[in-house]
PDB file of N, CA and C in Angstrom:
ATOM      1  N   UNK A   1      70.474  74.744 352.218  1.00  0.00           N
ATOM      2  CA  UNK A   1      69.314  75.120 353.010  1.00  0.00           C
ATOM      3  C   UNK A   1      68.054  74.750 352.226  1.00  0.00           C
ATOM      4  N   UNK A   2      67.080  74.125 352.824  1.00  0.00           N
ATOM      5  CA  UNK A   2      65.924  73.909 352.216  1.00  0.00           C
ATOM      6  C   UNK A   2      64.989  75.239 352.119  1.00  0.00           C
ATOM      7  N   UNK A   3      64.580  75.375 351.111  1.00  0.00           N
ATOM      8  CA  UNK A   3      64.176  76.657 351.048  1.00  0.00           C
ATOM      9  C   UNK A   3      63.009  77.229 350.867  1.00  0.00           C
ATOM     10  N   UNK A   4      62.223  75.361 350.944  1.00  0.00           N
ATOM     11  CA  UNK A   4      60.497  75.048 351.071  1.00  0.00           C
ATOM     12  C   UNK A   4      60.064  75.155 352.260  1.00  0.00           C
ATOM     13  N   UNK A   5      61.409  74.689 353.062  1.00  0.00           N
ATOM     14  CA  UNK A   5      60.846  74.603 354.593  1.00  0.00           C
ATOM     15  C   UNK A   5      61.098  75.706 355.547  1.00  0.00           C
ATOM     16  N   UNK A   6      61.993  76.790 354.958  1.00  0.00           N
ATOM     17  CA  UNK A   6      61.753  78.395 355.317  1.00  0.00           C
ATOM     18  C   UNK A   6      60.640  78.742 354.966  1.00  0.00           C
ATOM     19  N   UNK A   7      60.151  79.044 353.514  1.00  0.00           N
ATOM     20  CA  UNK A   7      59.264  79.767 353.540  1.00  0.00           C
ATOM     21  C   UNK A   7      58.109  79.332 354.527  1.00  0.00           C
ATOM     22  N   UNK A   8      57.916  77.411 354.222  1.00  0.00           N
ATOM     23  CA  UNK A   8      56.489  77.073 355.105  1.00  0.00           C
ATOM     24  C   UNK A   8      56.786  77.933 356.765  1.00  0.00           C
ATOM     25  N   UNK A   9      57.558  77.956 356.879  1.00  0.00           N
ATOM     26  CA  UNK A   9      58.185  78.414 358.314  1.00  0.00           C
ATOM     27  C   UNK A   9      57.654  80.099 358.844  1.00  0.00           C
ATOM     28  N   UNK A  10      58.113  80.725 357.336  1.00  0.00           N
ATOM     29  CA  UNK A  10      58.010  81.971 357.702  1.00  0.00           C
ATOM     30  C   UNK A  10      56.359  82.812 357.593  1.00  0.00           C
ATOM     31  N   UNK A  11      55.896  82.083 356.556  1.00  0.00           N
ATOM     32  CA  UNK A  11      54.422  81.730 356.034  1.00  0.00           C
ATOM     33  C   UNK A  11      53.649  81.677 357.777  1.00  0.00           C
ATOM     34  N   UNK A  12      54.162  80.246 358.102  1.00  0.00           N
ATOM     35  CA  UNK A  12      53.013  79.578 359.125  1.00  0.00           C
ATOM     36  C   UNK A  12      53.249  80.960 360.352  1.00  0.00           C
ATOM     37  N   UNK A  13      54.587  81.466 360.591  1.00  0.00           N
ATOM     38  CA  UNK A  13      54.723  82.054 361.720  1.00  0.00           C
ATOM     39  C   UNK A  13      54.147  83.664 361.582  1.00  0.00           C
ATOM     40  N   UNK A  14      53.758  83.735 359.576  1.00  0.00           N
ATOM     41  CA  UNK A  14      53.551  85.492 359.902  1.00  0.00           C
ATOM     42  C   UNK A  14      51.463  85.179 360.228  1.00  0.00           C
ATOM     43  N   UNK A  15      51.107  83.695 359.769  1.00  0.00           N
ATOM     44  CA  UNK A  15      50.190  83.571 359.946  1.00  0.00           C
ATOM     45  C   UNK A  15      49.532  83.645 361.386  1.00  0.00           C
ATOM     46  N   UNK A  16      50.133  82.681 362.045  1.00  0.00           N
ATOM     47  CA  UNK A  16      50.090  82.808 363.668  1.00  0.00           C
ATOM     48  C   UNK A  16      49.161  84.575 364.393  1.00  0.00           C
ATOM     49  N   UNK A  17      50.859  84.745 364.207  1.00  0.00           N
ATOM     50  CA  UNK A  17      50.849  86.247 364.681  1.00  0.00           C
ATOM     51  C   UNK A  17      49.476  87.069 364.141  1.00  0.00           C
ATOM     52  N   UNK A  18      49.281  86.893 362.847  1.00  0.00           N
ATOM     53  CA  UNK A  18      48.112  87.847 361.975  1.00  0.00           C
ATOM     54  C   UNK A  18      46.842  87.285 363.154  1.00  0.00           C
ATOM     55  N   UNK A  19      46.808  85.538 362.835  1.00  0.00           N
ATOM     56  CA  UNK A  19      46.067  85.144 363.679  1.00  0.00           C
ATOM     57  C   UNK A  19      45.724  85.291 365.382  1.00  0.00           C
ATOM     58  N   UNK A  20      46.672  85.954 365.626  1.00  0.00           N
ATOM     59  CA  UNK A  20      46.553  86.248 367.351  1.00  0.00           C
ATOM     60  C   UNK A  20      46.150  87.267 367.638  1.00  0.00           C
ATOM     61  N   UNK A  21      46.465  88.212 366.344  1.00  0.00           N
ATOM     62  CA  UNK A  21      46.267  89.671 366.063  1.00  0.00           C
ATOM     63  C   UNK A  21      44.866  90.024 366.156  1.00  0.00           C
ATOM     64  N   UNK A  22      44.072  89.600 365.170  1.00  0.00           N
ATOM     65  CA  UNK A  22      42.738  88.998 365.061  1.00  0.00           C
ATOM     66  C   UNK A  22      41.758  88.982 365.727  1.00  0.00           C
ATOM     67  N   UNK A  23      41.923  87.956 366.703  1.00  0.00           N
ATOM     68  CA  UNK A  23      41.049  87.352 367.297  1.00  0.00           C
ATOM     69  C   UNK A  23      41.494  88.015 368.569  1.00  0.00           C
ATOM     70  N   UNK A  24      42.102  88.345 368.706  1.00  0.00           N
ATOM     71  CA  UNK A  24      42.884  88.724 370.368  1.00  0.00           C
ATOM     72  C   UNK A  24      42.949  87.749 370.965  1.00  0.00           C
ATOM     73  N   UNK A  25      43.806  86.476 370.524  1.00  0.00           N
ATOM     74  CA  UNK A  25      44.292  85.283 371.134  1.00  0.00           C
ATOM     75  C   UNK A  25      44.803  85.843 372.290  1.00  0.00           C
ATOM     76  N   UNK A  26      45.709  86.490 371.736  1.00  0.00           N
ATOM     77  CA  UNK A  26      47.271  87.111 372.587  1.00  0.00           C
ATOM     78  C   UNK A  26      46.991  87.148 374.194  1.00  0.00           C
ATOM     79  N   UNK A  27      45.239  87.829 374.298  1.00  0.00           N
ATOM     80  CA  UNK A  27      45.031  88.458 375.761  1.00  0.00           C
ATOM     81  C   UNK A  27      44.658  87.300 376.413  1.00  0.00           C
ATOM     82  N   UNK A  28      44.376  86.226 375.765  1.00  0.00           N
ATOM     83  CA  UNK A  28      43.546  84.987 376.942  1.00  0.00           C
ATOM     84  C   UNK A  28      45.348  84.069 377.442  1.00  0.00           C
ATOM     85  N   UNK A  29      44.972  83.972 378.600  1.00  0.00           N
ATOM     86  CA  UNK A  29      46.077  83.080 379.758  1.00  0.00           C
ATOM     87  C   UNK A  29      47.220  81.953 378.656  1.00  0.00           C
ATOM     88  N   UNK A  30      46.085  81.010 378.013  1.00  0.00           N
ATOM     89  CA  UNK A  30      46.882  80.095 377.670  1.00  0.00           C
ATOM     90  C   UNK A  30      46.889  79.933 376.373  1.00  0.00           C
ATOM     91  N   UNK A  31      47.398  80.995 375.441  1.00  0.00           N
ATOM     92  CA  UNK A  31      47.726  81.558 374.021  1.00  0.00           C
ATOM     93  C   UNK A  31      49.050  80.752 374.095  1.00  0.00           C
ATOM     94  N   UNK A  32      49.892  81.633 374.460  1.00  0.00           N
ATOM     95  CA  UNK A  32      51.379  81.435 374.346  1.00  0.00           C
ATOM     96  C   UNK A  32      51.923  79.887 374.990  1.00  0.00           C
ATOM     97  N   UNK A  33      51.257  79.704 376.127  1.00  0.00           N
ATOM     98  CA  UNK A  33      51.642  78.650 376.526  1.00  0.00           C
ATOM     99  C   UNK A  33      51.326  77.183 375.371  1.00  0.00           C
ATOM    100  N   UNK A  34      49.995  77.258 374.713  1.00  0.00           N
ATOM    101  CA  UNK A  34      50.167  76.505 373.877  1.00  0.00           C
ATOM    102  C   UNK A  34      50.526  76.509 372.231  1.00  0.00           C
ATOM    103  N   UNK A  35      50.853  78.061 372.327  1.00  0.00           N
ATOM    104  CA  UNK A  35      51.936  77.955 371.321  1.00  0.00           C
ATOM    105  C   UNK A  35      53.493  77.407 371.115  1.00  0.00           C
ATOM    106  N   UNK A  36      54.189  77.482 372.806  1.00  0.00           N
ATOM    107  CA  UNK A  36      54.969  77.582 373.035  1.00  0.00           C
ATOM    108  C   UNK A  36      54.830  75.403 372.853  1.00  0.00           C
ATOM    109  N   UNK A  37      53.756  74.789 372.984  1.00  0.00           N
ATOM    110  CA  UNK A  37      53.438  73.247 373.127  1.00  0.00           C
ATOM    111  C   UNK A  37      53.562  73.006 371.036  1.00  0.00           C
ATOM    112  N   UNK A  38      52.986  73.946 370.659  1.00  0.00           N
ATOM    113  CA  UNK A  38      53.199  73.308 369.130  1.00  0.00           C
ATOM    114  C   UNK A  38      54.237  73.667 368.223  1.00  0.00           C
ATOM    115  N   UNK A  39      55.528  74.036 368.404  1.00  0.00           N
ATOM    116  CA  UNK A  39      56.982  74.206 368.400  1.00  0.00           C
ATOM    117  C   UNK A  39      57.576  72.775 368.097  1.00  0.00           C
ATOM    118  N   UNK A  40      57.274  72.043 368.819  1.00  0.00           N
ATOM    119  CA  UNK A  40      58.016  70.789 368.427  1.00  0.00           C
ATOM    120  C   UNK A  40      57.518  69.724 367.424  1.00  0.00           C
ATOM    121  N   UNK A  41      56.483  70.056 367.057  1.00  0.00           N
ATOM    122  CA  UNK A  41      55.537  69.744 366.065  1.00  0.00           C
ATOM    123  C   UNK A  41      55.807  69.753 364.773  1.00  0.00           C
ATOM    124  N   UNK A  42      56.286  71.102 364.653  1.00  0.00           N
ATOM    125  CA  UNK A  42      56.630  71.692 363.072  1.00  0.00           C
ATOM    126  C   UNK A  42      58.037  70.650 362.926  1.00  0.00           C
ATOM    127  N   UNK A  43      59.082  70.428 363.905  1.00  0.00           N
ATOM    128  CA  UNK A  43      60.072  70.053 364.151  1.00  0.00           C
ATOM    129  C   UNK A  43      60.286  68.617 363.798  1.00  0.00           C
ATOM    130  N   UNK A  44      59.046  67.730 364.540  1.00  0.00           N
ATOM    131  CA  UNK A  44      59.298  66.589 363.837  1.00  0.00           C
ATOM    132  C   UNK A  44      58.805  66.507 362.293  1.00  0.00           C
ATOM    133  N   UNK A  45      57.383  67.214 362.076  1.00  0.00           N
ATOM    134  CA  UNK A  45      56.965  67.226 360.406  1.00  0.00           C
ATOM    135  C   UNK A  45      58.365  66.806 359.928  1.00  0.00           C
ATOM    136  N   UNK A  46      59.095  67.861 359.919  1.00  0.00           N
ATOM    137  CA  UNK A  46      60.320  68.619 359.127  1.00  0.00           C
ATOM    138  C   UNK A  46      61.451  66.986 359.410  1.00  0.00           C
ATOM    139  N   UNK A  47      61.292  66.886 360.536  1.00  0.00           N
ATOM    140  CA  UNK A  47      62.479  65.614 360.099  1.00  0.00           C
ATOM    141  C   UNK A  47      61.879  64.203 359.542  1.00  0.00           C
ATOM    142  N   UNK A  48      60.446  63.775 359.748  1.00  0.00           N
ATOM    143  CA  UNK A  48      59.936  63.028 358.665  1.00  0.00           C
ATOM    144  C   UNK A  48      59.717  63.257 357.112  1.00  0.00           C
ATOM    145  N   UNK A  49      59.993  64.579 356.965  1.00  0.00           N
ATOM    146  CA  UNK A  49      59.916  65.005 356.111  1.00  0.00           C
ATOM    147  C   UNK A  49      61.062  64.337 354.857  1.00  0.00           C
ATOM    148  N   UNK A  50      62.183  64.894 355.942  1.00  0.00           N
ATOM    149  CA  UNK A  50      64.068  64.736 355.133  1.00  0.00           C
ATOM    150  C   UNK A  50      63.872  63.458 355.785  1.00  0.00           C
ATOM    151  N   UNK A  51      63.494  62.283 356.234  1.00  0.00           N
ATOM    152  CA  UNK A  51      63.417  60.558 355.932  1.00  0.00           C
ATOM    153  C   UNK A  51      64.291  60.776 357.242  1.00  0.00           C
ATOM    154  N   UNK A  52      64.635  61.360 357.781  1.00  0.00           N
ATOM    155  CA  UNK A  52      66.021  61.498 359.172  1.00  0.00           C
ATOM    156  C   UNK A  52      65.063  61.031 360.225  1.00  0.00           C
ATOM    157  N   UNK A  53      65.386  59.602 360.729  1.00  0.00           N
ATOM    158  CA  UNK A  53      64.455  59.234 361.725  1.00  0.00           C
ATOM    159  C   UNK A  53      65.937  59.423 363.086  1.00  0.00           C
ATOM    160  N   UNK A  54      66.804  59.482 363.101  1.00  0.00           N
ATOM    161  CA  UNK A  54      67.384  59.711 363.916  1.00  0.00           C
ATOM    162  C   UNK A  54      67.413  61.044 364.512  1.00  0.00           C
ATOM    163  N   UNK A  55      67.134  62.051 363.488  1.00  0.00           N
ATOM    164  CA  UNK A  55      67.012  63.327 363.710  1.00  0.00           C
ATOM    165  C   UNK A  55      65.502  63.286 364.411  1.00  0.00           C
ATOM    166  N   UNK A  56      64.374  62.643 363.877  1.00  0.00           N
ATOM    167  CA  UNK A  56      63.168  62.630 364.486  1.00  0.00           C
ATOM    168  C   UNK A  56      63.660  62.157 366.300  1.00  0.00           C
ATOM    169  N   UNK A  57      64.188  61.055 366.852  1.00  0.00           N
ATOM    170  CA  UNK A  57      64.216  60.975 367.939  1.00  0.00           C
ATOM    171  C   UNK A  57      64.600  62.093 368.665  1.00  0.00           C
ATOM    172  N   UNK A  58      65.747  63.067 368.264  1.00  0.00           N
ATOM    173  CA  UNK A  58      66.944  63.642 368.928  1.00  0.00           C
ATOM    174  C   UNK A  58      65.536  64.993 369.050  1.00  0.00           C
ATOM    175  N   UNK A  59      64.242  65.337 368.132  1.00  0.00           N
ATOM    176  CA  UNK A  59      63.374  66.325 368.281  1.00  0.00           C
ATOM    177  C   UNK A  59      62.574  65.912 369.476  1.00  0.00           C
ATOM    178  N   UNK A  60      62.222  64.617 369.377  1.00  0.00           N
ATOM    179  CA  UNK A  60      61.198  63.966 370.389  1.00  0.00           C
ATOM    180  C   UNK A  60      62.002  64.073 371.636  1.00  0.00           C
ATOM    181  N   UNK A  61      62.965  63.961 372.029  1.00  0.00           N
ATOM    182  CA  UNK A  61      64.017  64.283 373.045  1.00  0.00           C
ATOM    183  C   UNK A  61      63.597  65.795 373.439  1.00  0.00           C
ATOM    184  N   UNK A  62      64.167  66.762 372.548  1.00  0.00           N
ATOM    185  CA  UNK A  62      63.753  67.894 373.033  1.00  0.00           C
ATOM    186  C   UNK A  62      62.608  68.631 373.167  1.00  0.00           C
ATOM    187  N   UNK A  63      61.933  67.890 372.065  1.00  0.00           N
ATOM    188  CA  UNK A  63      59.739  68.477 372.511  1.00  0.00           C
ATOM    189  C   UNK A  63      59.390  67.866 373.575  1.00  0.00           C
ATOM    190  N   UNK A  64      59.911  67.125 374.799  1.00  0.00           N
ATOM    191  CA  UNK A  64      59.376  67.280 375.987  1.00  0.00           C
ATOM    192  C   UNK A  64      59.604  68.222 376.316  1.00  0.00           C
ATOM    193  N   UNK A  65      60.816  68.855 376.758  1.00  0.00           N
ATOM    194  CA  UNK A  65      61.356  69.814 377.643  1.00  0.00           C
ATOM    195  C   UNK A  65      59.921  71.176 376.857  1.00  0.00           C
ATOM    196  N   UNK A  66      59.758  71.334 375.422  1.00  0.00           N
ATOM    197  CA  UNK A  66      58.792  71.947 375.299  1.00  0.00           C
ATOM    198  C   UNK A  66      57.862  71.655 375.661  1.00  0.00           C
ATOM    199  N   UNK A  67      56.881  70.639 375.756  1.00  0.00           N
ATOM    200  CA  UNK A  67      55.942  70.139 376.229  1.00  0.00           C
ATOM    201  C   UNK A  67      55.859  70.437 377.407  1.00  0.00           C
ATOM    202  N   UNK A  68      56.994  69.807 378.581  1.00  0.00           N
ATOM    203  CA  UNK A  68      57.117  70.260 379.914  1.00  0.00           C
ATOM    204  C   UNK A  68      56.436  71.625 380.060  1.00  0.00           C
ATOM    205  N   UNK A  69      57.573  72.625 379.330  1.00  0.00           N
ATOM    206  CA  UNK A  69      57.712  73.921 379.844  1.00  0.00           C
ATOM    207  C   UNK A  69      56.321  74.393 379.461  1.00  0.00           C
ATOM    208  N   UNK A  70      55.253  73.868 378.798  1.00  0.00           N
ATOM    209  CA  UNK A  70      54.345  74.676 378.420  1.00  0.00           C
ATOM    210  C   UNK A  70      53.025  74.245 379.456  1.00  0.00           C
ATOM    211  N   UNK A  71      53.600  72.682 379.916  1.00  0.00           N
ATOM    212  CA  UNK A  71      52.106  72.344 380.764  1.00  0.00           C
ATOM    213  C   UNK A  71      52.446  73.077 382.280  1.00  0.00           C
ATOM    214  N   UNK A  72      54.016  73.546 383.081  1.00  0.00           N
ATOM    215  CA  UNK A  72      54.574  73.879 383.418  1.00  0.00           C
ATOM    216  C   UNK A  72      53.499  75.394 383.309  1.00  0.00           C
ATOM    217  N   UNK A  73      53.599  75.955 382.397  1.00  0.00           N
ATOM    218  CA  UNK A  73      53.058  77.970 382.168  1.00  0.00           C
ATOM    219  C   UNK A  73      51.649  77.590 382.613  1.00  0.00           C
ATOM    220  N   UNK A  74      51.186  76.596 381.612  1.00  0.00           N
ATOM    221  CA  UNK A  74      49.468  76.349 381.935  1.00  0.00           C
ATOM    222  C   UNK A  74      49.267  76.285 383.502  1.00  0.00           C
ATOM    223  N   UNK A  75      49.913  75.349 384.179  1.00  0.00           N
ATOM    224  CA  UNK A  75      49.848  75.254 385.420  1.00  0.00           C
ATOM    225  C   UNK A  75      49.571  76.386 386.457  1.00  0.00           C
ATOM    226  N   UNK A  76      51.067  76.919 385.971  1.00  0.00           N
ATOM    227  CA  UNK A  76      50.840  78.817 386.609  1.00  0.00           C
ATOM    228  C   UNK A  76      49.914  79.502 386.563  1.00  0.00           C
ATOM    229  N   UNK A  77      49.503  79.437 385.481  1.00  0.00           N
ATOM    230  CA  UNK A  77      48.035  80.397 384.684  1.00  0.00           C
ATOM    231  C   UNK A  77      47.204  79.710 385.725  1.00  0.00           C
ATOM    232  N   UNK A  78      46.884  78.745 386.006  1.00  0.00           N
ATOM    233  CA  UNK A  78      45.520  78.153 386.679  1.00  0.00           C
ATOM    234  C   UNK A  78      45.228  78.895 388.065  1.00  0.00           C
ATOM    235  N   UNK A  79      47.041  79.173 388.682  1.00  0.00           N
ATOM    236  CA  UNK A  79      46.607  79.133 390.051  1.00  0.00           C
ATOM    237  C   UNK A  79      46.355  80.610 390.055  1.00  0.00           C
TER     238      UNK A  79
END
């Protein structure tokens, strides 16, 4: 287990939260939805990271379906 890329993990995610905490991200419409858009992000970092460009496609594969699902929430929120 890489054990740089937990902590950055656990680090960035207690940051988030502190950060939503904060500011009262949390209460405006499209918080989550574009949190839920920068998920796949951390995902590819992490496989350019380990040189795995095959692993990079197989992320880019599944950060649409995130992407989707988040322009998908935004959408909702509008109407």
């Amino acid at each position: 287990m890489n054990t740089y890329a937990l902590s950055a993990g656990i680090i960035l995610a207690a940051l988030i939260i502190i950060r939503f905490k904060v500011t009262r991200l949390e209460q405006t419409p499209f918080a989550y939805p574009l949190l839920l858009a920068s998920f796949p992000l951390y995902y590819f970092v992490f496989a350019i990271y380990s040189k795995d460009f095959a692993a990079l496609y197989n992320e880019f594969v599944v950060g649409l379906i995130f992407f989707s699902m988040a322009i998908a929430a935004i959408k909702s929120k509008m109407k």
